[in-house]
PDB file of N, CA and C in Angstrom:
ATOM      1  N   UNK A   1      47.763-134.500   3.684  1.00  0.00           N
ATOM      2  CA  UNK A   1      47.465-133.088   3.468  1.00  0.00           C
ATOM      3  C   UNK A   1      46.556-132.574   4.562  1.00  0.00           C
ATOM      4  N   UNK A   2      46.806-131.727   4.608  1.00  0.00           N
ATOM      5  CA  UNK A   2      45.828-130.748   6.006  1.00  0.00           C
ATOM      6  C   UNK A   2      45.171-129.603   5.144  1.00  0.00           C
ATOM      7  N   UNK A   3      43.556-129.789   5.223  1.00  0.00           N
ATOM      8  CA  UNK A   3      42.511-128.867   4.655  1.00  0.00           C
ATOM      9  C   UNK A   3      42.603-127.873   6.004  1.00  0.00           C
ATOM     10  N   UNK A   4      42.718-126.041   5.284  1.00  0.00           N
ATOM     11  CA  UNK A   4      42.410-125.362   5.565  1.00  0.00           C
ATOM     12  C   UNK A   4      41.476-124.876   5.341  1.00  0.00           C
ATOM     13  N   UNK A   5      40.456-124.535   6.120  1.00  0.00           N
ATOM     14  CA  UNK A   5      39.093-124.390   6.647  1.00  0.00           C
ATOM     15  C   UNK A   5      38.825-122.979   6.353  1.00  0.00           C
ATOM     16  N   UNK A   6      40.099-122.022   6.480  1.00  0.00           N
ATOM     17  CA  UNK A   6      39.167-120.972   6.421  1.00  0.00           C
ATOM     18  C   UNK A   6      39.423-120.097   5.359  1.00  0.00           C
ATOM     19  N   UNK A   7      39.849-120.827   4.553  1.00  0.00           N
ATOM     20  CA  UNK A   7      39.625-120.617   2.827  1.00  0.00           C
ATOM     21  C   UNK A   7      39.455-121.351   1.809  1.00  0.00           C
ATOM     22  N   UNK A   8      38.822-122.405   2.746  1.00  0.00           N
ATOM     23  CA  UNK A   8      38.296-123.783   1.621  1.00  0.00           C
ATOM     24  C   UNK A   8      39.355-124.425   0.688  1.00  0.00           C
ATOM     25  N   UNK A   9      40.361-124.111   1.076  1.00  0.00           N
ATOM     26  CA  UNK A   9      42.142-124.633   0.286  1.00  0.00           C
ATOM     27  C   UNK A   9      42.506-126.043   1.187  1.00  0.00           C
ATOM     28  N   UNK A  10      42.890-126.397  -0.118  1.00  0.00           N
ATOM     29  CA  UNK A  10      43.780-127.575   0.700  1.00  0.00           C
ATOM     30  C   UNK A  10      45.297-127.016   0.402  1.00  0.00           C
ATOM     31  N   UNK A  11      45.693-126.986   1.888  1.00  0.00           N
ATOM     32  CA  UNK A  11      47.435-127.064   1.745  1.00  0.00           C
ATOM     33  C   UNK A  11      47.853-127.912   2.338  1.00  0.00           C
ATOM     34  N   UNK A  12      49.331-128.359   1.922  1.00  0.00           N
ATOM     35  CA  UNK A  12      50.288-128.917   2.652  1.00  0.00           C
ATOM     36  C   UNK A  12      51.473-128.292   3.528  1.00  0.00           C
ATOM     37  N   UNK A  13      51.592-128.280   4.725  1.00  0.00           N
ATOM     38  CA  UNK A  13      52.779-127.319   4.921  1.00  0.00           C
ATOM     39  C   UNK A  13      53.412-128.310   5.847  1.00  0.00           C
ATOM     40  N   UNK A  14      54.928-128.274   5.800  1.00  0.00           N
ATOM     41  CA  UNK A  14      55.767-128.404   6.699  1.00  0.00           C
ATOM     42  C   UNK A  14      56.982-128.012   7.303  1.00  0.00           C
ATOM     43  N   UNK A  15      57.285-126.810   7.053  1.00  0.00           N
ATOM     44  CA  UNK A  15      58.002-125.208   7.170  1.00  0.00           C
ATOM     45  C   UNK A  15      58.112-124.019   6.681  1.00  0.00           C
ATOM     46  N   UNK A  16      58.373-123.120   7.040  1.00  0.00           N
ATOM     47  CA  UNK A  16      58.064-121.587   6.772  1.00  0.00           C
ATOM     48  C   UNK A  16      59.390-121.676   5.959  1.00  0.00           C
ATOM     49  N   UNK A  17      58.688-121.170   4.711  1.00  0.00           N
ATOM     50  CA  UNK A  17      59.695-121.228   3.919  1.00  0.00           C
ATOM     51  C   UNK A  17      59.867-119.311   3.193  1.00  0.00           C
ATOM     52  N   UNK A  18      60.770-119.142   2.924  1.00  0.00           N
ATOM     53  CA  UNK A  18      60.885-117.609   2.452  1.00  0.00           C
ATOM     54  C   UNK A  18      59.704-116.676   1.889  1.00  0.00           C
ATOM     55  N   UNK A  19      59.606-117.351   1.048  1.00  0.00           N
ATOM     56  CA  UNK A  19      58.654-116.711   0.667  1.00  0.00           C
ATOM     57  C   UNK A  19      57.312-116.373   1.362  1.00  0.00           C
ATOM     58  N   UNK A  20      56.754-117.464   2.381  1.00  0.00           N
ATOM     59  CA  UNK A  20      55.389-117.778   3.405  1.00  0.00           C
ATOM     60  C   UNK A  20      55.847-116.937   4.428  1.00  0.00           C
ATOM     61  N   UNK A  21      57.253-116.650   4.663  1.00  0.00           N
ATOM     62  CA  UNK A  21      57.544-115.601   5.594  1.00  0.00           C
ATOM     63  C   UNK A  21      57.741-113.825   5.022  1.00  0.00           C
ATOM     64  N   UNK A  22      57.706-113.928   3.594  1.00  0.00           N
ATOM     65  CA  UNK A  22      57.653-112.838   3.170  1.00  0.00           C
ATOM     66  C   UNK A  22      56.201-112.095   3.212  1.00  0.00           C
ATOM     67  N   UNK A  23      55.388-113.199   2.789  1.00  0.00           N
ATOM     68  CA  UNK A  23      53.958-112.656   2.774  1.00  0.00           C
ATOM     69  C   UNK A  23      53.179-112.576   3.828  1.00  0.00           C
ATOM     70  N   UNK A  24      53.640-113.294   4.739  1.00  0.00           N
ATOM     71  CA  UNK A  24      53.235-113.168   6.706  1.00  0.00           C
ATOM     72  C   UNK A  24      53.793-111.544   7.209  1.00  0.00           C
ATOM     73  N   UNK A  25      54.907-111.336   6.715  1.00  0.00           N
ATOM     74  CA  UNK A  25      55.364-109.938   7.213  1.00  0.00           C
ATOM     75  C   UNK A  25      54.333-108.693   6.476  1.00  0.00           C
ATOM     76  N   UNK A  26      53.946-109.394   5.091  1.00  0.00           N
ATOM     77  CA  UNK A  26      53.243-108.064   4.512  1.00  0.00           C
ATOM     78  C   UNK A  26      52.204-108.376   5.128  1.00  0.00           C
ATOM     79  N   UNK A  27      51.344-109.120   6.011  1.00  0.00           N
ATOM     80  CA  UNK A  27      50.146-109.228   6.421  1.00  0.00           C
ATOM     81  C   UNK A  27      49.550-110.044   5.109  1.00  0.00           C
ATOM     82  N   UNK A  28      49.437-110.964   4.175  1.00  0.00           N
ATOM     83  CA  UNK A  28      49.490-111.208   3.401  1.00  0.00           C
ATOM     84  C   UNK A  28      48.454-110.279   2.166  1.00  0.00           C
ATOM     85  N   UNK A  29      49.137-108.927   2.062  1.00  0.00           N
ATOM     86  CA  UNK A  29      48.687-108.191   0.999  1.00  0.00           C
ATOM     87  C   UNK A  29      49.825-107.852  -0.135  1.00  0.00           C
ATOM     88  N   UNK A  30      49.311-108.206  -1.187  1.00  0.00           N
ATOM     89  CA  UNK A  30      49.723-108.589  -2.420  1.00  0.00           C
ATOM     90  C   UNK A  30      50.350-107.730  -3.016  1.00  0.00           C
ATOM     91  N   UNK A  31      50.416-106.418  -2.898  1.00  0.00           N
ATOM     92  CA  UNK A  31      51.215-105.161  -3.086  1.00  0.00           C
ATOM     93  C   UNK A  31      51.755-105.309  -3.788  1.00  0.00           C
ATOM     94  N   UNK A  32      53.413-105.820  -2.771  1.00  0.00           N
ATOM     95  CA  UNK A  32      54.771-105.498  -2.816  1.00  0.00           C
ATOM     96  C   UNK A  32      54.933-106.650  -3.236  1.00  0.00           C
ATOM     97  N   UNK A  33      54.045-107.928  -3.714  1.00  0.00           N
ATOM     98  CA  UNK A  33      54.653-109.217  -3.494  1.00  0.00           C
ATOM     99  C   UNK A  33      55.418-109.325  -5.027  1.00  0.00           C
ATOM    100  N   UNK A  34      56.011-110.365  -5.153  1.00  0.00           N
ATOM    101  CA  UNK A  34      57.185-110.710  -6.411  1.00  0.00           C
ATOM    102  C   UNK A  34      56.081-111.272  -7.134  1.00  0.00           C
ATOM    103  N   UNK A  35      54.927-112.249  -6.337  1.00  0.00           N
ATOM    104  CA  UNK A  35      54.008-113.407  -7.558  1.00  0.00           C
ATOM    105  C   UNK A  35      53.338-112.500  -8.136  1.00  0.00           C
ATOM    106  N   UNK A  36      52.894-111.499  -7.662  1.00  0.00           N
ATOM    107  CA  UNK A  36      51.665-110.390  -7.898  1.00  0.00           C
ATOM    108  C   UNK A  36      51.201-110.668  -8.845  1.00  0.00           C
ATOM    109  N   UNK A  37      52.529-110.208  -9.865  1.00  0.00           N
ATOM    110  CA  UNK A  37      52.230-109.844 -11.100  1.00  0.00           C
ATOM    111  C   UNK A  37      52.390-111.596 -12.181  1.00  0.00           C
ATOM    112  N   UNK A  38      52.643-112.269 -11.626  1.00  0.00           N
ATOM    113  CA  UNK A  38      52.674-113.560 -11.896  1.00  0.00           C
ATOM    114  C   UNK A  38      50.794-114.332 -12.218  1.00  0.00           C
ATOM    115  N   UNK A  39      50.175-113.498 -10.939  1.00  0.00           N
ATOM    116  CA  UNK A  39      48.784-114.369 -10.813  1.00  0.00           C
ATOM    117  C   UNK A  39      47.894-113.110 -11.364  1.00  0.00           C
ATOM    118  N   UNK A  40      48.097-111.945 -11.599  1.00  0.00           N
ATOM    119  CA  UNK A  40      47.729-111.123 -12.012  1.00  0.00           C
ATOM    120  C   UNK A  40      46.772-111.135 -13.359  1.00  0.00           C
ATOM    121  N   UNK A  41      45.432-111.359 -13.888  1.00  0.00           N
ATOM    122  CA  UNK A  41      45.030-111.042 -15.042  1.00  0.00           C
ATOM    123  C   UNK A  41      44.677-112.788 -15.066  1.00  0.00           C
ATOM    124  N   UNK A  42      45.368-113.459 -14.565  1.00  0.00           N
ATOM    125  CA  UNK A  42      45.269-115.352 -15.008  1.00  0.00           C
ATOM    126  C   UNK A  42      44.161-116.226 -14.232  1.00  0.00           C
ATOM    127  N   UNK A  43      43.894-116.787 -14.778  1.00  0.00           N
ATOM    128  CA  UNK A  43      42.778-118.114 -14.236  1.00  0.00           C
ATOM    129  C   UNK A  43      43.299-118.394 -12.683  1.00  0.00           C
ATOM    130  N   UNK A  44      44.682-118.626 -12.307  1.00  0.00           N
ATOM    131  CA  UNK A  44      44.958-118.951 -10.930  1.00  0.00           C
ATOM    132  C   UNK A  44      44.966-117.849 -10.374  1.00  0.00           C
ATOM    133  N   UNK A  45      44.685-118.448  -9.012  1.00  0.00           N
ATOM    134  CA  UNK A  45      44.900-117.374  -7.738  1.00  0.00           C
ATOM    135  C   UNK A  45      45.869-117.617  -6.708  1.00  0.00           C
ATOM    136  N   UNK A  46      46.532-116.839  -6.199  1.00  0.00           N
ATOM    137  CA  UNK A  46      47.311-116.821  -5.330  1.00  0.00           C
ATOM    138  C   UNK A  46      47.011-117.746  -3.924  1.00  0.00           C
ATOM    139  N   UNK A  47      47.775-118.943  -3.438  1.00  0.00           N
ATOM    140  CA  UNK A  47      47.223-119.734  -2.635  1.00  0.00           C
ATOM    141  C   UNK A  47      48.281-119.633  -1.386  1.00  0.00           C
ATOM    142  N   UNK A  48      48.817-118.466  -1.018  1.00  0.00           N
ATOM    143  CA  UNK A  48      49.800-118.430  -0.445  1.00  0.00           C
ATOM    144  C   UNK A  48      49.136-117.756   0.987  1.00  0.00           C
ATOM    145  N   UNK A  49      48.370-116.712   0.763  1.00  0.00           N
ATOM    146  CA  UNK A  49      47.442-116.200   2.388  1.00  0.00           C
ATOM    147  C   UNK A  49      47.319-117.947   3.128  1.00  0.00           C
ATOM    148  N   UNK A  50      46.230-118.816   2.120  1.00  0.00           N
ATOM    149  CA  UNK A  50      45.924-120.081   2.738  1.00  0.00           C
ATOM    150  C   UNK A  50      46.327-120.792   3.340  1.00  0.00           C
ATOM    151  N   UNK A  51      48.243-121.189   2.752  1.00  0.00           N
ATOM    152  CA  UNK A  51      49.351-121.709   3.458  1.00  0.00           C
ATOM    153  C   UNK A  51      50.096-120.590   4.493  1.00  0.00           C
ATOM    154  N   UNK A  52      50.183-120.101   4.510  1.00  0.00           N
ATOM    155  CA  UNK A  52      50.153-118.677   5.743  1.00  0.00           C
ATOM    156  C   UNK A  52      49.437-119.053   7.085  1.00  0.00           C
ATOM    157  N   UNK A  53      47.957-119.089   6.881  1.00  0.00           N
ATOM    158  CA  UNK A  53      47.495-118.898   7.938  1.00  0.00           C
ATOM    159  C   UNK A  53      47.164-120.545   7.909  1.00  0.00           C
ATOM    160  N   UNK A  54      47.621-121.775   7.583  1.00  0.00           N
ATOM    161  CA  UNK A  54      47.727-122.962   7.866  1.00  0.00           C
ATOM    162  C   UNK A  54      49.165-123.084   8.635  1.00  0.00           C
ATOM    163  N   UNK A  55      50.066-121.991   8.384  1.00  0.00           N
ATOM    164  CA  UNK A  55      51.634-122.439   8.679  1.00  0.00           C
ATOM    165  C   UNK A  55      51.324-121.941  10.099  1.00  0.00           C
ATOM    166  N   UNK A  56      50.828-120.727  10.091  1.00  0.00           N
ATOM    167  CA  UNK A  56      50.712-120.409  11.928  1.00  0.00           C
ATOM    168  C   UNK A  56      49.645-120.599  12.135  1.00  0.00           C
ATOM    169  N   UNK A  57      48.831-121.793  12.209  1.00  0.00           N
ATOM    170  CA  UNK A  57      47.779-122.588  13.142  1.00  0.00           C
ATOM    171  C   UNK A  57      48.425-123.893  13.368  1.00  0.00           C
ATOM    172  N   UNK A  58      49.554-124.251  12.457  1.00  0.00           N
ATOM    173  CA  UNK A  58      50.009-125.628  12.828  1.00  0.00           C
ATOM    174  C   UNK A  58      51.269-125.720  13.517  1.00  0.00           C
ATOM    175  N   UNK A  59      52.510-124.522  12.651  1.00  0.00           N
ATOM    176  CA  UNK A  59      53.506-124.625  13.580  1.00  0.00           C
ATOM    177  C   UNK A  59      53.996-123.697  14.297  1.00  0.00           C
ATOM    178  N   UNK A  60      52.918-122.385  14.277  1.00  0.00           N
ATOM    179  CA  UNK A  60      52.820-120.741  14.821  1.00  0.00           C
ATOM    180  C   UNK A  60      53.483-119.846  13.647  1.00  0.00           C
ATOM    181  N   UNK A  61      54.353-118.866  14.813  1.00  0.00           N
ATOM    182  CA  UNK A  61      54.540-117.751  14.263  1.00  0.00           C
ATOM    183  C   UNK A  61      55.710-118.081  13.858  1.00  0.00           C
ATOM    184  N   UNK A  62      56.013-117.275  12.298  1.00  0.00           N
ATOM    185  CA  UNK A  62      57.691-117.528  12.443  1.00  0.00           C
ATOM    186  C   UNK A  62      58.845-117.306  13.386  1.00  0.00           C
ATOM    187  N   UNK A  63      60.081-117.851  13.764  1.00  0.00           N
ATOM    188  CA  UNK A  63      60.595-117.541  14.585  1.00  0.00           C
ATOM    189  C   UNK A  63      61.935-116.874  14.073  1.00  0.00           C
ATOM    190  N   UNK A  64      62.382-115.295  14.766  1.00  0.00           N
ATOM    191  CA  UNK A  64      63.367-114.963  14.379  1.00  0.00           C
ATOM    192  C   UNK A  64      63.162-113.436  13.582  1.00  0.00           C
ATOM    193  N   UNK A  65      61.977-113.005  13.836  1.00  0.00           N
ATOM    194  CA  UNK A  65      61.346-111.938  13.771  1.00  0.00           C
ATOM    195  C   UNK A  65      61.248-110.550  14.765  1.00  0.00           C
ATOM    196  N   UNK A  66      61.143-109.491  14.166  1.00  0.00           N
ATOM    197  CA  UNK A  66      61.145-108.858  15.355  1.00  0.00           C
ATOM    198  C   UNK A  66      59.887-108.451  15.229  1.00  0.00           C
ATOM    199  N   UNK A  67      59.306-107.829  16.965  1.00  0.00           N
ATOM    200  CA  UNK A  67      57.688-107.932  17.007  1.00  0.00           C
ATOM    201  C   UNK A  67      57.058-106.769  15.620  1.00  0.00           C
ATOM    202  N   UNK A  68      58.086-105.778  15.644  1.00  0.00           N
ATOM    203  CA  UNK A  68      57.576-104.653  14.862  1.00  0.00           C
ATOM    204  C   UNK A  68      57.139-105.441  13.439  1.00  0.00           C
ATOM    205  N   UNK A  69      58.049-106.493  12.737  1.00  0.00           N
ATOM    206  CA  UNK A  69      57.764-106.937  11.470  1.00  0.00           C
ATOM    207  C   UNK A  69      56.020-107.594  11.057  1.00  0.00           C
ATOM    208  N   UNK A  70      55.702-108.035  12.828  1.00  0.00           N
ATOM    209  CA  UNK A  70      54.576-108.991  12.752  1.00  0.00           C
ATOM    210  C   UNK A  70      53.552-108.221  12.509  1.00  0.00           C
ATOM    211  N   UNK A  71      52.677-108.849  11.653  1.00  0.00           N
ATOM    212  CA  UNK A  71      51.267-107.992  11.541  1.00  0.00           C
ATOM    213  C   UNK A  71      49.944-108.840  11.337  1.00  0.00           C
ATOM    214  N   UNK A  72      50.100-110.169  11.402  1.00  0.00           N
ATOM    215  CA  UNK A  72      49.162-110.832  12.110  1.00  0.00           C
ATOM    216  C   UNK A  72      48.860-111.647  12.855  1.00  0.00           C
TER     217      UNK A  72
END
């Protein structure tokens, strides 16, 4: 496992998977997201920003994007 540092999370990542690319495009704000309302009101929190910004420090940016989609 690879500890991410800059939200005190431990993740595991080893590809950008749909969803980690859905929430990379929103800048990872919770809006529009599908879990929203999943983590919404409950004891857990959403650990998906964490694996985000672990997925592009380890294997970058997603690829197959256009620049306009990127927002961080």
């Amino acid at each position: 496992m690879i500890r991410c540092r800059d939200l005190g999370r431990v993740a595991s990542v080893r590809r950008w998977t749909k969803a980690a690319v859905d929430c990379y495009q929103r800048g990872c704000v919770c809006t529009s997201c599908f879990y929203s309302e999943f983590f919404r009101g409950g004891p857990q929190r959403c650990q998906m920003k964490a694996t985000v910004l672990e997925l592009v420090r380890v294997l970058g940016k997603p690829t197959g994007l256009e620049e306009k989609e990127q927002v961080l």
